[in-house]
C-alpha atoms as a PDB file:
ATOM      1  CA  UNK A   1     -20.581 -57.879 -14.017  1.00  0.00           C
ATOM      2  CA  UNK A   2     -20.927 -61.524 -12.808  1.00  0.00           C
ATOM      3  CA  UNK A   3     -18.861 -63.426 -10.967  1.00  0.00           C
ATOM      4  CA  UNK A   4     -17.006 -65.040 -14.332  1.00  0.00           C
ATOM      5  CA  UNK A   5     -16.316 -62.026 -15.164  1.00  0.00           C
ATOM      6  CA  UNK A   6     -15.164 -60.885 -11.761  1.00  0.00           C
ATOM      7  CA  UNK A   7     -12.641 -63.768 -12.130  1.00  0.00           C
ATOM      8  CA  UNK A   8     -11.558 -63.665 -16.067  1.00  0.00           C
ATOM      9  CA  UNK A   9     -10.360 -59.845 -14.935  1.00  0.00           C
ATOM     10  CA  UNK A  10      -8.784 -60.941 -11.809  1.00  0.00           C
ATOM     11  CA  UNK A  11      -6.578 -63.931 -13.726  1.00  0.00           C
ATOM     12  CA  UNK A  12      -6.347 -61.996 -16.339  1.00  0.00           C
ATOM     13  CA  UNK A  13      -5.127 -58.330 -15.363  1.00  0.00           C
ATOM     14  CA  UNK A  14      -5.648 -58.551 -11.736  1.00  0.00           C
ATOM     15  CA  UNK A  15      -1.259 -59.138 -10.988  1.00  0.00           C
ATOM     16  CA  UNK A  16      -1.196 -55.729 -13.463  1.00  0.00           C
ATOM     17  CA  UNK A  17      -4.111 -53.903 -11.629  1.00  0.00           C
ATOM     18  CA  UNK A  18      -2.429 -54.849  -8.124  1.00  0.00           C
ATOM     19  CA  UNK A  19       1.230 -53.787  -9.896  1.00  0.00           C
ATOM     20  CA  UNK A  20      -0.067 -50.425 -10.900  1.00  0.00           C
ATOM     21  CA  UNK A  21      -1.988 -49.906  -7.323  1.00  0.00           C
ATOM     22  CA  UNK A  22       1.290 -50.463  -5.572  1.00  0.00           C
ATOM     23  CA  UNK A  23       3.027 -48.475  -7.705  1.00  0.00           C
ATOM     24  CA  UNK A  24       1.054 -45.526  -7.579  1.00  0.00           C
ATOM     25  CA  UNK A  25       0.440 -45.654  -3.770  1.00  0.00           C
ATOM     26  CA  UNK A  26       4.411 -45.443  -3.572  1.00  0.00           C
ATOM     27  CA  UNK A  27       4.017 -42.752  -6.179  1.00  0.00           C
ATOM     28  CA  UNK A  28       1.559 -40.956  -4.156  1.00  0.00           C
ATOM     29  CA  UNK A  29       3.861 -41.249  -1.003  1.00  0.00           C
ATOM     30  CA  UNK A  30       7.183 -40.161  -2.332  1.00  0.00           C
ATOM     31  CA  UNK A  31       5.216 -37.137  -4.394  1.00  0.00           C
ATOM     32  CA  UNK A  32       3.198 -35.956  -1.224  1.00  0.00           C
ATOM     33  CA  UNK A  33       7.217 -36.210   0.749  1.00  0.00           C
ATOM     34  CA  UNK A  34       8.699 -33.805  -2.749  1.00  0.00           C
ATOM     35  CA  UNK A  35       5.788 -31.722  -2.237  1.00  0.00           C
ATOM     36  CA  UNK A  36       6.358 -30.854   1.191  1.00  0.00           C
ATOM     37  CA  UNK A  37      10.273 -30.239   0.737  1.00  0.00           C
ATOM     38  CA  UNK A  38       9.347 -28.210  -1.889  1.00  0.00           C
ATOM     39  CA  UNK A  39       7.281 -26.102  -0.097  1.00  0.00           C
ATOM     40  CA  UNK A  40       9.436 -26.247   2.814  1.00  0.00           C
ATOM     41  CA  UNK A  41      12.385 -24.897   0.868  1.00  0.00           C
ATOM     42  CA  UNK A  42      10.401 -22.492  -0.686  1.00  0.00           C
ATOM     43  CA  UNK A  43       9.453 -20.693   2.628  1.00  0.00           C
ATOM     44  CA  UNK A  44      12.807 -21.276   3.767  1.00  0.00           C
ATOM     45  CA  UNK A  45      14.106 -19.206   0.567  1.00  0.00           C
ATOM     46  CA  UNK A  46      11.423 -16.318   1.031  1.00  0.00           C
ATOM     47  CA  UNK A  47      12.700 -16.120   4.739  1.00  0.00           C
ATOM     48  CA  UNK A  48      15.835 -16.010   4.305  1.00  0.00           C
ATOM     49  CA  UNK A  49      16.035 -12.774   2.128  1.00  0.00           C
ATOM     50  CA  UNK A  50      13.560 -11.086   4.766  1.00  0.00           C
ATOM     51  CA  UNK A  51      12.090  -9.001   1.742  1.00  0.00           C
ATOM     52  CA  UNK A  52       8.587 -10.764   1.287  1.00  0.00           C
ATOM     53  CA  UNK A  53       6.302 -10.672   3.819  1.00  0.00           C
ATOM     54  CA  UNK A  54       5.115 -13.788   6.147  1.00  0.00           C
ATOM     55  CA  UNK A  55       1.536 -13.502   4.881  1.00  0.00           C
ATOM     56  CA  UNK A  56       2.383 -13.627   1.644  1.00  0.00           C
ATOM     57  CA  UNK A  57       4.943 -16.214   1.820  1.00  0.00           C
ATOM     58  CA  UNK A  58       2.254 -18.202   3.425  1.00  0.00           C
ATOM     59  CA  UNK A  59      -0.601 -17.737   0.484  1.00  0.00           C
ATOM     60  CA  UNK A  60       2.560 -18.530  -1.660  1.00  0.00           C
ATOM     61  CA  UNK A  61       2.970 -21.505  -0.192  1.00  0.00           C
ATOM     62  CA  UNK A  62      -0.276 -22.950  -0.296  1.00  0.00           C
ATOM     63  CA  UNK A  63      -0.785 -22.057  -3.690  1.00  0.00           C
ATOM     64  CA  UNK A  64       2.280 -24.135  -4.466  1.00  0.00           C
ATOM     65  CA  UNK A  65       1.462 -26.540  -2.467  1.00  0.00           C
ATOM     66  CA  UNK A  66      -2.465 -26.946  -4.009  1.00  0.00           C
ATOM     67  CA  UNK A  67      -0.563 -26.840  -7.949  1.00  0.00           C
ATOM     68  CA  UNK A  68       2.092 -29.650  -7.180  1.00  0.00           C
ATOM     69  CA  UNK A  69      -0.775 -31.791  -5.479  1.00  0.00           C
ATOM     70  CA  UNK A  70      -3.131 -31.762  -8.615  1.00  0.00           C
ATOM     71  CA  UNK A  71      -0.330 -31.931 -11.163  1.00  0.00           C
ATOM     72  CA  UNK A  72       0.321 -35.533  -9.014  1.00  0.00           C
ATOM     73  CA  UNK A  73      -3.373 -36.541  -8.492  1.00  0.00           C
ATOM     74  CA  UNK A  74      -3.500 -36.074 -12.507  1.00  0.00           C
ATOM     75  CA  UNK A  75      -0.236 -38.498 -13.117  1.00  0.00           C
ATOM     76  CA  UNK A  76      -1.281 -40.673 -11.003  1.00  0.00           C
ATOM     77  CA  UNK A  77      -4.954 -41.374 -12.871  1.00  0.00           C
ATOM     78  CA  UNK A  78      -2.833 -41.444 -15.887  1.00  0.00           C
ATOM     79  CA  UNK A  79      -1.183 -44.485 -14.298  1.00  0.00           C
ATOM     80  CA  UNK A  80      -4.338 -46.153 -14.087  1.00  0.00           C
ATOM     81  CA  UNK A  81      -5.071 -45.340 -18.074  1.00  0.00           C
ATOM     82  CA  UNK A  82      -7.535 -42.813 -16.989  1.00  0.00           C
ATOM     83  CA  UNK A  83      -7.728 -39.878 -19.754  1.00  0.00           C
ATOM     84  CA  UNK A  84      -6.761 -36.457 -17.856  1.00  0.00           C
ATOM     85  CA  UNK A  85      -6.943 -34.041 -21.070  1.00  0.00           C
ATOM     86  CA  UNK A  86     -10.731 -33.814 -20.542  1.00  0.00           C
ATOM     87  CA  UNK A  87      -9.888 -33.136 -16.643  1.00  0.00           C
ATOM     88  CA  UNK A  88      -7.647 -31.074 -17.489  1.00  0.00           C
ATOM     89  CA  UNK A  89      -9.721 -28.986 -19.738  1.00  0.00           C
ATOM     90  CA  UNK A  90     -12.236 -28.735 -16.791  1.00  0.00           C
ATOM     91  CA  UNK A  91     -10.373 -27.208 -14.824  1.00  0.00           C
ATOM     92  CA  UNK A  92      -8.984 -24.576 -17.441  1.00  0.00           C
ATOM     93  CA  UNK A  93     -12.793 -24.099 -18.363  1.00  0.00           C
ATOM     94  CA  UNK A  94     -13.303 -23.733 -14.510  1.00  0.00           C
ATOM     95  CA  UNK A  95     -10.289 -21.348 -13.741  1.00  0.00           C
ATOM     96  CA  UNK A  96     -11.731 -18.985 -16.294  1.00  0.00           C
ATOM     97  CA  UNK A  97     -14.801 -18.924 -15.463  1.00  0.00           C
ATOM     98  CA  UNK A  98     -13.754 -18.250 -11.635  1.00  0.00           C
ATOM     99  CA  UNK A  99     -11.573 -15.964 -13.292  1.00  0.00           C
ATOM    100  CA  UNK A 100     -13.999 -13.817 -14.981  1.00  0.00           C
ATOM    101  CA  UNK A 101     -16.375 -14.075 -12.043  1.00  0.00           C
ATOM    102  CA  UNK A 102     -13.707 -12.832  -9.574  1.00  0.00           C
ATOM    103  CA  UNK A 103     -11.792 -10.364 -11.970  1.00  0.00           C
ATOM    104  CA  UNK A 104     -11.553  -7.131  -9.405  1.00  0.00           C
ATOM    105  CA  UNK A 105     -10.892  -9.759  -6.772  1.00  0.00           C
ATOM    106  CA  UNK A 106      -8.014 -11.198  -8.800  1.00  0.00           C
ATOM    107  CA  UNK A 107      -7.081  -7.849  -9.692  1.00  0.00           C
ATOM    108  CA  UNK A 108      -6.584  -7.151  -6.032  1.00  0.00           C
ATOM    109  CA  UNK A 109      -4.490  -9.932  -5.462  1.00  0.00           C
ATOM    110  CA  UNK A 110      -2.310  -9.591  -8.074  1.00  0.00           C
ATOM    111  CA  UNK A 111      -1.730  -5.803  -7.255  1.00  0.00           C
ATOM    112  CA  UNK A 112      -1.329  -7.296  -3.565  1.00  0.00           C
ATOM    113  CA  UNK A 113       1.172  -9.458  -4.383  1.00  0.00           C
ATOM    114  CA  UNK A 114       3.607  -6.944  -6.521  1.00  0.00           C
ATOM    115  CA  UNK A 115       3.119  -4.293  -3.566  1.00  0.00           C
ATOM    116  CA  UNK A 116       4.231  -6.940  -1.213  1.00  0.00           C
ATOM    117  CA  UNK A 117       7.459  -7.867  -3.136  1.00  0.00           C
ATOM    118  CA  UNK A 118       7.601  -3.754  -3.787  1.00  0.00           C
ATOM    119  CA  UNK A 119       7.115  -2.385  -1.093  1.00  0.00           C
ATOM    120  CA  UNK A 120       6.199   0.991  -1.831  1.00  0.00           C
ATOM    121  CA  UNK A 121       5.019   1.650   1.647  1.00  0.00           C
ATOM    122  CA  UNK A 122       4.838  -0.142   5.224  1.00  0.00           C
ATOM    123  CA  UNK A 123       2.757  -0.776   8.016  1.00  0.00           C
ATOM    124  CA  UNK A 124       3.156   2.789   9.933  1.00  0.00           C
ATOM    125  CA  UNK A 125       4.181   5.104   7.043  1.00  0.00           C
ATOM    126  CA  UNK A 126       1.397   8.138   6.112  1.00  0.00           C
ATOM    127  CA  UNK A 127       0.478   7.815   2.432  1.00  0.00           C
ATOM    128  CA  UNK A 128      -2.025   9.081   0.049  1.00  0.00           C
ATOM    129  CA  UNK A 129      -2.853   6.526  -1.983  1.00  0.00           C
ATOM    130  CA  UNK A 130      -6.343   5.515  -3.767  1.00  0.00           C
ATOM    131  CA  UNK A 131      -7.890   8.902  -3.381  1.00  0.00           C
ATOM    132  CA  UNK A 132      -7.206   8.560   0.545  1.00  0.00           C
ATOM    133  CA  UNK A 133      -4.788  10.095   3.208  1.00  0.00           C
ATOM    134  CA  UNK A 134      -3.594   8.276   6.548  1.00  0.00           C
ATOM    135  CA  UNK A 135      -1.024   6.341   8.178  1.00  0.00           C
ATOM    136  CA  UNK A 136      -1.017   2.470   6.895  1.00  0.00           C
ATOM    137  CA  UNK A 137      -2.807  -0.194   9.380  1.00  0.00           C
ATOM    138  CA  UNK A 138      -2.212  -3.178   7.497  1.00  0.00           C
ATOM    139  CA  UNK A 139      -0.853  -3.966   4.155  1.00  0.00           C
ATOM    140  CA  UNK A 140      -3.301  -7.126   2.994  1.00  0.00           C
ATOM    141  CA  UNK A 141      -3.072  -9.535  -0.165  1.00  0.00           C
ATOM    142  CA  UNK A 142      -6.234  -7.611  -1.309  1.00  0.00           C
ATOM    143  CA  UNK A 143      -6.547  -4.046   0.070  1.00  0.00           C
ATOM    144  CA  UNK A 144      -4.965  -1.762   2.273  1.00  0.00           C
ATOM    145  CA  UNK A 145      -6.367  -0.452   5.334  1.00  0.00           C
ATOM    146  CA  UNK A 146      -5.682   3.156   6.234  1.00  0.00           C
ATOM    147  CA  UNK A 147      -6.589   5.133   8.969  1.00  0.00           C
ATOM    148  CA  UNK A 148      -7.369   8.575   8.041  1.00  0.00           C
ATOM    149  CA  UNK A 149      -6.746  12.222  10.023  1.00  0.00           C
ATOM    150  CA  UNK A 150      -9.805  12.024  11.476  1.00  0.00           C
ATOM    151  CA  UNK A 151      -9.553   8.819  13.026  1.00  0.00           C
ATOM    152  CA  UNK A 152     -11.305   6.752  10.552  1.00  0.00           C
ATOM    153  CA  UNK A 153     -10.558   3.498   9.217  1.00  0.00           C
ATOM    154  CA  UNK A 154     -10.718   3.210   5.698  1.00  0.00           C
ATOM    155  CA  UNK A 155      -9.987  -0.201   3.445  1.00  0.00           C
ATOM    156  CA  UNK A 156      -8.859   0.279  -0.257  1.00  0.00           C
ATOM    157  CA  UNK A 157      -8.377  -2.644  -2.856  1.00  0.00           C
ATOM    158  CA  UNK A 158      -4.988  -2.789  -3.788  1.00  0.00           C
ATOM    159  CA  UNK A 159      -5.762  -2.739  -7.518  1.00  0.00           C
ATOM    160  CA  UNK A 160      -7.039   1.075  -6.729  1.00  0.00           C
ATOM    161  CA  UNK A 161      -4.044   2.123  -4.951  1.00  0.00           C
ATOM    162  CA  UNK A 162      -1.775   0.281  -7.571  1.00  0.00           C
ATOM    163  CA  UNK A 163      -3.216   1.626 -10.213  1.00  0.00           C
ATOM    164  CA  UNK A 164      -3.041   5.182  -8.904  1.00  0.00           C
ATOM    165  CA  UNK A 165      -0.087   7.502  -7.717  1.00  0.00           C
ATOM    166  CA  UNK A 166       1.030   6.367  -4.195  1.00  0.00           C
ATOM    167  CA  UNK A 167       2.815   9.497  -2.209  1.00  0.00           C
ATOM    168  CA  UNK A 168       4.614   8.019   0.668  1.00  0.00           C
ATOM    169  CA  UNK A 169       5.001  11.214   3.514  1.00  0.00           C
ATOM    170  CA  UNK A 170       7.296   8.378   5.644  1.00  0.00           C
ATOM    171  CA  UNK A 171       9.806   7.568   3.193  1.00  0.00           C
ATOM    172  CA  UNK A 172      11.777  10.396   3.586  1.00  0.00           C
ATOM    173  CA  UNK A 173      13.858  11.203   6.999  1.00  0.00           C
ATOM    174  CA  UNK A 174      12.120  14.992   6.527  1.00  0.00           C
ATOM    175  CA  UNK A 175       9.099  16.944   4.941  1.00  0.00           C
ATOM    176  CA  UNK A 176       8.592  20.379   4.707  1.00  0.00           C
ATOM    177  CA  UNK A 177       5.673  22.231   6.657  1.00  0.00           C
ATOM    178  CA  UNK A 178       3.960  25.248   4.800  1.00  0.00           C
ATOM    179  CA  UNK A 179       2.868  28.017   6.125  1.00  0.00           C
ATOM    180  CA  UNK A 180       1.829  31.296   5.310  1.00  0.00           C
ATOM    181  CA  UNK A 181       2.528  34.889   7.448  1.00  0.00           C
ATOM    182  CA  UNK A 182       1.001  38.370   5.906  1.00  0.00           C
ATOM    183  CA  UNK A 183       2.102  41.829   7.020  1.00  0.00           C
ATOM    184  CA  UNK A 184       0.918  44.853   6.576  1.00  0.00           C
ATOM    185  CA  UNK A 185       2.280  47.113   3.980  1.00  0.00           C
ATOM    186  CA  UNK A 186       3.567  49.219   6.327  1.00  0.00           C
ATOM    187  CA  UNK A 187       6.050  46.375   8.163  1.00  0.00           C
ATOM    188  CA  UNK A 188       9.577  45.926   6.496  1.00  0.00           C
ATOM    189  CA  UNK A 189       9.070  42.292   5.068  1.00  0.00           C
ATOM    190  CA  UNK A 190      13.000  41.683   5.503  1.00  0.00           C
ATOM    191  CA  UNK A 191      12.813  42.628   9.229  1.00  0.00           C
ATOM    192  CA  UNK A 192       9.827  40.623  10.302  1.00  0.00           C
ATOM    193  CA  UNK A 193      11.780  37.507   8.124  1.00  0.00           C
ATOM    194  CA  UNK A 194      14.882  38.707  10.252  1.00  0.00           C
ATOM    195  CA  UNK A 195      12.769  37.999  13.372  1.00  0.00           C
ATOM    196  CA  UNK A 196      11.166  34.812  12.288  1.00  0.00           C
ATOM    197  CA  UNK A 197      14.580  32.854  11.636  1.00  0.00           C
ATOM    198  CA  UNK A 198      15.577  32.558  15.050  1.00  0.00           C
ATOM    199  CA  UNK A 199      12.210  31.832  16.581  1.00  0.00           C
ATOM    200  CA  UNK A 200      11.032  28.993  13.663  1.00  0.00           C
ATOM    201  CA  UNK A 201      14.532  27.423  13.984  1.00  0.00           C
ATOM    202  CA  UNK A 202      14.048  26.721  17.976  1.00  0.00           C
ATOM    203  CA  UNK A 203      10.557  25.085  17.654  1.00  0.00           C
ATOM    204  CA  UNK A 204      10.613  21.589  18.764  1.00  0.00           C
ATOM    205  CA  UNK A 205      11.511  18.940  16.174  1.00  0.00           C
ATOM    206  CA  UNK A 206      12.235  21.334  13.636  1.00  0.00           C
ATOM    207  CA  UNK A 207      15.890  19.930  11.763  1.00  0.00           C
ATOM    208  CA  UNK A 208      18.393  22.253  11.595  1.00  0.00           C
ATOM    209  CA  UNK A 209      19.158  20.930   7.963  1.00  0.00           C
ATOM    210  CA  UNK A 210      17.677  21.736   5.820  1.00  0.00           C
ATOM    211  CA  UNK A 211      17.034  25.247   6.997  1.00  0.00           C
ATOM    212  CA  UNK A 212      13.661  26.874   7.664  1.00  0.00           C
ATOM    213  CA  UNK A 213      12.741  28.728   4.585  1.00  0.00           C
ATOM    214  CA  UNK A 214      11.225  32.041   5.025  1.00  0.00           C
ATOM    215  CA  UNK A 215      10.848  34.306   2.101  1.00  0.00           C
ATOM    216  CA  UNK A 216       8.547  36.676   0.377  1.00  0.00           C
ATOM    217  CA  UNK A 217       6.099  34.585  -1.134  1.00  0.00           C
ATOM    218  CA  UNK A 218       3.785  37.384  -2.841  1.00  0.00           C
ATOM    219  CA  UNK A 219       2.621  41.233  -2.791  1.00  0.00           C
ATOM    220  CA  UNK A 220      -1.147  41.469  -1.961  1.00  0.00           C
ATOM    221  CA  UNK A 221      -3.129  44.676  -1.525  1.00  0.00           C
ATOM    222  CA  UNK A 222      -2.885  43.939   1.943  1.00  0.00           C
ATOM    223  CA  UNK A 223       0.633  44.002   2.219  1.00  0.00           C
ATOM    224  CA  UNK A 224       3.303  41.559   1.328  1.00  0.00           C
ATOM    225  CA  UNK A 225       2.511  37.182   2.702  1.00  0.00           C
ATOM    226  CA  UNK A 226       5.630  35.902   3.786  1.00  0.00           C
ATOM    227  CA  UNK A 227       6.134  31.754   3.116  1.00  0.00           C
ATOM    228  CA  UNK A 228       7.387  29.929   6.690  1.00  0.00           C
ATOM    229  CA  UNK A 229       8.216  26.564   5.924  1.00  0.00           C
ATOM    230  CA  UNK A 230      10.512  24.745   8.459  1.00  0.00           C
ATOM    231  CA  UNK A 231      11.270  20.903   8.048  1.00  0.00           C
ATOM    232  CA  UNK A 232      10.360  18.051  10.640  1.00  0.00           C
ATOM    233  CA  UNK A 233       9.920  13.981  10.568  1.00  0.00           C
ATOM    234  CA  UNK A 234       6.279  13.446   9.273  1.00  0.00           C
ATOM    235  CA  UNK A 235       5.427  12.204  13.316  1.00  0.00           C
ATOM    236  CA  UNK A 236       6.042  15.662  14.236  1.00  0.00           C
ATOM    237  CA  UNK A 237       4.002  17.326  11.268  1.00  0.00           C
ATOM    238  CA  UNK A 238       1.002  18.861  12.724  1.00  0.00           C
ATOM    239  CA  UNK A 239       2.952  20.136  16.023  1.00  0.00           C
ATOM    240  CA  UNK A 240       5.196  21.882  14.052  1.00  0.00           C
ATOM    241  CA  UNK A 241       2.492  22.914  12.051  1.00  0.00           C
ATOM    242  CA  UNK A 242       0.313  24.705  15.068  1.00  0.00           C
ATOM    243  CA  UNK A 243       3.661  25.588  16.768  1.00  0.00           C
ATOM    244  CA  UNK A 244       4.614  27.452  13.687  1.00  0.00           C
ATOM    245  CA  UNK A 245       1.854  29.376  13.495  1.00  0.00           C
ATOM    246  CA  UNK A 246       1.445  30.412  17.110  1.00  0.00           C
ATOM    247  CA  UNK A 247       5.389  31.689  16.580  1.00  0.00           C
ATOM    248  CA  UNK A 248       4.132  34.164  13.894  1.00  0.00           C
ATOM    249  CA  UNK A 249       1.127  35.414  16.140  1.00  0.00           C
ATOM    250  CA  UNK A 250       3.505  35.770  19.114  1.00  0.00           C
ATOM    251  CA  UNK A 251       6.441  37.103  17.106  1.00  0.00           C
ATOM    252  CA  UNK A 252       4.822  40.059  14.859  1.00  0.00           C
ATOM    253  CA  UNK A 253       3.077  40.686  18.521  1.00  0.00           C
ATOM    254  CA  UNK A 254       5.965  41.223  20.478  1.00  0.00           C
ATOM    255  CA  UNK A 255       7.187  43.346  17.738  1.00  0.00           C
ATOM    256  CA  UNK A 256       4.408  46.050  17.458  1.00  0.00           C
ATOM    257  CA  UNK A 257       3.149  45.266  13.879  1.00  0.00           C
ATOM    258  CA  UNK A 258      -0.172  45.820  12.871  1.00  0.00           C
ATOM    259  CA  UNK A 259      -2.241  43.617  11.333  1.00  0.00           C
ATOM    260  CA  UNK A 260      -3.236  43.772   7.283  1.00  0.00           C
ATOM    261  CA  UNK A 261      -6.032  45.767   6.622  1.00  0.00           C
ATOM    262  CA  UNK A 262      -8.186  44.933   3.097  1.00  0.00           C
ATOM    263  CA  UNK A 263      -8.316  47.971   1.258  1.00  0.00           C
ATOM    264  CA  UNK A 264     -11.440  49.297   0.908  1.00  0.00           C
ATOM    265  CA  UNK A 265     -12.593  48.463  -2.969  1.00  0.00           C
ATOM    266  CA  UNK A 266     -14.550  50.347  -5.350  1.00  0.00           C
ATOM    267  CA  UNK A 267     -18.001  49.105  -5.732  1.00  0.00           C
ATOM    268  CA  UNK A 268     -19.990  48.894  -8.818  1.00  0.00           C
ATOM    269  CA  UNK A 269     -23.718  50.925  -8.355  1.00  0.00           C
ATOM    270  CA  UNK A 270     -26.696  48.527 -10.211  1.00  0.00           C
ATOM    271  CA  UNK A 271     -29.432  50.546 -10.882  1.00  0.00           C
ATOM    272  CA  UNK A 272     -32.736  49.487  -9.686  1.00  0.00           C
ATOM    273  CA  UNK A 273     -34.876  47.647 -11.607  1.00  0.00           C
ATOM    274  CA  UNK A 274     -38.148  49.412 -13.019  1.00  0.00           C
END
């Protein structure tokens, strides 16, 4: 372009190009202001119902906030006459190949995103969820990291856990502890259940409602096997659990009974081979 035709544009369309420049600066600096208030009153609605967590709100946010800014970079080049369908296109062609690439990542996120407006468990509750059991670290847009009995810290995408069953121990104010007690077939099952009652119910942490229940569970050829299973917060489980125990030991003790014997069985004579 020479300089006559520098100056045939400029007389010609240079007031229009200078019109449209203003115009869309002023465009740009009012839609970068909506933007923001958007955003801003998004976060301000999320926060306000104290149901969706700051992280999330956050990644909302900025998603938003990305969105808005391209739909106005896109009006604004239509200002100018520039054609945005083929942009536009691009970046649908783009987002599905990013899509495809990132498909168990997306996956995550999405499953992220409904447990974080769900909320089928919290930071501090003991689940089993994904094939693993522990007490939730941290509840993450993509995966949940749990920390297992053994002291193990274990991360599982959230499309794994939200496509699975999720049993939440914490969501209760109770659970029930099982145990097991056998007697000997010579011990009155009713009288060592008699004796249990009073020694189960006065175990630390063990509710008084519901009830301990201690039945008969089952006859075995070693004599009957008695079912102990008091109730306690899930933070108290596995006290109550060894305390429990240690109360059978010490209670059939104290009370003389003797412990089950296997009868002896009948045993089948193979011949020797030739």
């Amino acid at each position: 372009m020479n300089s006559q035709e520098i100056w045939t544009f400029i007389t010609t369309q240079g007031v229009d190009f200078v019109i449209k420049l203003a115009g869309a600066l002023v465009a740009w600096v009012i839609g970068r202001w909506l933007i923001g208030l958007a955003v801003s009153l998004m976060g301000k609605l999320m926060a306000r119902g104290g149901k969706i967590d700051a992280t999330l709100a956050n990644y909302l946010k900025s998603i938003t906030s990305v969105i808005l800014n391209i739909v106005l970079i896109l009006a604004l080049l239509d200002m100018f006459g520039v054609k945005t369908t083929s942009f536009a296109a691009l970046l649908a062609g783009a987002g599905l190949a990013i899509g495809a690439a990132w498909s168990g990542m997306l996956g995550n996120f999405a499953a992220g995103v409904f447990m974080q407006v769900l909320r089928p468990y919290k930071v501090g509750d003991f689940i089993q969820a994904g094939g693993v059991t522990g007490t939730v670290q941290e509840l993450g847009l993509f995966a949940t990291t749990i920390v297992t009995m053994d002291n193990v810290t274990t991360i599982v995408g959230n499309g794994k856990v939200f496509g699975d069953n999720i049993q939440n121990y914490s969501a209760l104010p109770v659970r029930r502890v099982d145990c097991v007690a056998k007697v000997a077939n010579s011990v009155n099952p009713v009288d060592a259940i008699a004796r249990l009652r009073p020694v189960i119910a006065a175990i630390p942490n063990v509710v008084a409602e519901p009830a301990p229940d201690i039945e008969i569970l089952e006859f075995t050829p070693e004599g009957p096997k008695l079912c102990v299973r008091p109730y306690t917060h899930t933070d108290h489980y596995w006290q109550v659990y060894f305390d429990t125990n240690k109360a059978i030991v010490e209670t059939f003790g104290m009370a003389g009974y003797p412990v089950p014997e296997t009868p002896v069985a009948y045993r089948s004579v193979v011949p020797a081979s030739a």
